[in-house]
Protein backbone atom coordinates (compact mmCIF):
# COMPACT_ATOMS: atom_id res chain seq x y z
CA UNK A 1 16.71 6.11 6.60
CA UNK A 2 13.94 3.72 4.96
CA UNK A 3 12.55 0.93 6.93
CA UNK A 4 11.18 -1.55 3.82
CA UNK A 5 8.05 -3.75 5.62
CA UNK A 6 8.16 -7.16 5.37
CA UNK A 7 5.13 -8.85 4.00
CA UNK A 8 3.99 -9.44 7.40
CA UNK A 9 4.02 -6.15 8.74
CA UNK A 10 2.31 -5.20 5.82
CA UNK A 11 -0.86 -7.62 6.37
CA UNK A 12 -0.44 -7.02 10.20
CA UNK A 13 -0.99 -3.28 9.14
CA UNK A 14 -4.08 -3.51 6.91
CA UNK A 15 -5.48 -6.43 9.33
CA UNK A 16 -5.58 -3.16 12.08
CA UNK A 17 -6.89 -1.24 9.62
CA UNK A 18 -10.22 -3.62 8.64
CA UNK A 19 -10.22 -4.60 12.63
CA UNK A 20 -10.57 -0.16 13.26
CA UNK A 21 -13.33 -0.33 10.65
CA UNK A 22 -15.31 -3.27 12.59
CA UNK A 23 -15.19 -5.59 9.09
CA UNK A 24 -14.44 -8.96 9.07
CA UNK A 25 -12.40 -10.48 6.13
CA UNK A 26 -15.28 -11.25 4.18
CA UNK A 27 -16.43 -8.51 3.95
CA UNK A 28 -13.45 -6.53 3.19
CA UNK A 29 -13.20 -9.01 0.46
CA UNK A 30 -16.26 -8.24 -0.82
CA UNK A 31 -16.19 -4.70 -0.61
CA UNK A 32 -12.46 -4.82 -2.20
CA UNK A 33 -13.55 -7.52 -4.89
CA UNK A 34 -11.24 -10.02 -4.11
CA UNK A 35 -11.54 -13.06 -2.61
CA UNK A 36 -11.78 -14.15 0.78
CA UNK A 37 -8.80 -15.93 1.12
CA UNK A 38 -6.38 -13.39 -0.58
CA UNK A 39 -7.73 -11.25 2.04
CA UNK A 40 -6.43 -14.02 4.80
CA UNK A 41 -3.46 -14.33 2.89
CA UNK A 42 -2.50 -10.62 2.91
CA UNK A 43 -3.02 -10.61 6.29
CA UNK A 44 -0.76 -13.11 7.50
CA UNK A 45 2.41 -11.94 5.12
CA UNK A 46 1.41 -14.57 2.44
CA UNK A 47 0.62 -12.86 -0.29
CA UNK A 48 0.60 -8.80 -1.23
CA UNK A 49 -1.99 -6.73 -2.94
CA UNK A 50 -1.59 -5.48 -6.09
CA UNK A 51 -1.10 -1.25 -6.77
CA UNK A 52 -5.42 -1.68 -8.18
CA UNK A 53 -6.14 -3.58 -4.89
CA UNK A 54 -4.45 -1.30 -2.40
CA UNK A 55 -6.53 1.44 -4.36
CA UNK A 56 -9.56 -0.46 -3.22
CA UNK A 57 -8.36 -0.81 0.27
CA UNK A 58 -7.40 2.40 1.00
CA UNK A 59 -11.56 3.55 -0.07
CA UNK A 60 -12.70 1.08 1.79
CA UNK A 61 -11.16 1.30 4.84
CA UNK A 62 -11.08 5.11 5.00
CA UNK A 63 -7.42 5.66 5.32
CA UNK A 64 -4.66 6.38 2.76
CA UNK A 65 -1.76 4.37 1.32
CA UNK A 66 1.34 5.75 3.94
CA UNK A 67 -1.16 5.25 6.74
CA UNK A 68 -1.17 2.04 5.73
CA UNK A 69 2.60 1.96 4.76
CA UNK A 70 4.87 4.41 6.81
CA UNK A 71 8.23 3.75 4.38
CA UNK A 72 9.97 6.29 5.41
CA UNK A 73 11.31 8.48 8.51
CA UNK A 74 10.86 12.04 8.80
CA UNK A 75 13.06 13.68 5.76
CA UNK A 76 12.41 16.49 3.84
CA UNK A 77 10.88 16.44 0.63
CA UNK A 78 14.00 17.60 -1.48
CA UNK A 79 15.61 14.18 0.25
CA UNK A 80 13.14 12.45 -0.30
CA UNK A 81 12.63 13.70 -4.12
CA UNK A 82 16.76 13.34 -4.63
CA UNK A 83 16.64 9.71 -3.13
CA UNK A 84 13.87 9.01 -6.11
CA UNK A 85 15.45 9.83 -8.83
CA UNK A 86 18.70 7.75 -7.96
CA UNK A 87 16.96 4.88 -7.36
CA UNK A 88 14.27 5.03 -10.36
CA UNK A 89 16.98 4.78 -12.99
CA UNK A 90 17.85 0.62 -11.62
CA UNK A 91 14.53 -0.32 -11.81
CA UNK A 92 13.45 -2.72 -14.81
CA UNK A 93 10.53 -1.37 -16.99
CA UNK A 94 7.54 -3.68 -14.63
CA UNK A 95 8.88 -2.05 -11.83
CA UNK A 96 8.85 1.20 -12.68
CA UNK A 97 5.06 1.32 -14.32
CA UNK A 98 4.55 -0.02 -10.79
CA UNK A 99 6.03 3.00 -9.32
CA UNK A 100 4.37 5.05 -11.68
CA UNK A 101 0.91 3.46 -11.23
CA UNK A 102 1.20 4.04 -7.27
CA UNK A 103 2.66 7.49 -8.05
CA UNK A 104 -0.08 8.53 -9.97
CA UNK A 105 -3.06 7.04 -6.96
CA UNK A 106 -1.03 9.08 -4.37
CA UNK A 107 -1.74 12.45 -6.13
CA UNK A 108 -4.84 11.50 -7.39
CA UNK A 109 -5.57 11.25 -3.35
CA UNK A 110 -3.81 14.46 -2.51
CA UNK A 111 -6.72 16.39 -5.03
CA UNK A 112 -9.48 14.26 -4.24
């Protein structure tokens, strides 16, 4: 089963992450090259980060995107790869370069 995070458990989870790498919000901001308060605002569930700035987090803080974002349970990866392509095919074009875009960074990490 997927468990979809909330905004808030999503800035909860990359607030951890900054706190494990002794930064404080400004200087995750700067490091990230956003501002200070988008930082703030990700943390509390106010805002999200874009696909580019969750790129940027995930160098900076030393971790990689499903640390950050555990979306799904143990399955298999034929489950996982079957549940995919049903689900791609209701997504409008914005979405889906979206999904393509974080696609693409994931494997990009898994050769880096």
């Amino acid at each position: 089963m997927t468990k979809v995070l909330n905004q808030i458990e999503i800035g909860t989870m990359i607030k951890t992450a900054r706190k494990r790498k002794r930064l404080t919000q400004k200087e995750l901001a700067e490091k990230v090259g956003c501002t200070l308060a988008h930082i703030g605002r990700i943390e509390i569930g106010a805002a999200h980060p874009s696909i580019k700035l969750l790129g940027e987090l995930q160098g900076v803080l030393d971790t990689i995107i499903f640390d950050l974002f555990p979306f799904f349970e143990e399955e298999d990866k034929q489950t996982l790869f079957s549940r995919l392509l049903h689900e791609l095919p209701k997504l409008k074009k914005a979405k889906l370069k979206t999904v393509v875009d974080l696609v693409v960074l994931m494997t990009k990490e898994d050769h880096d």
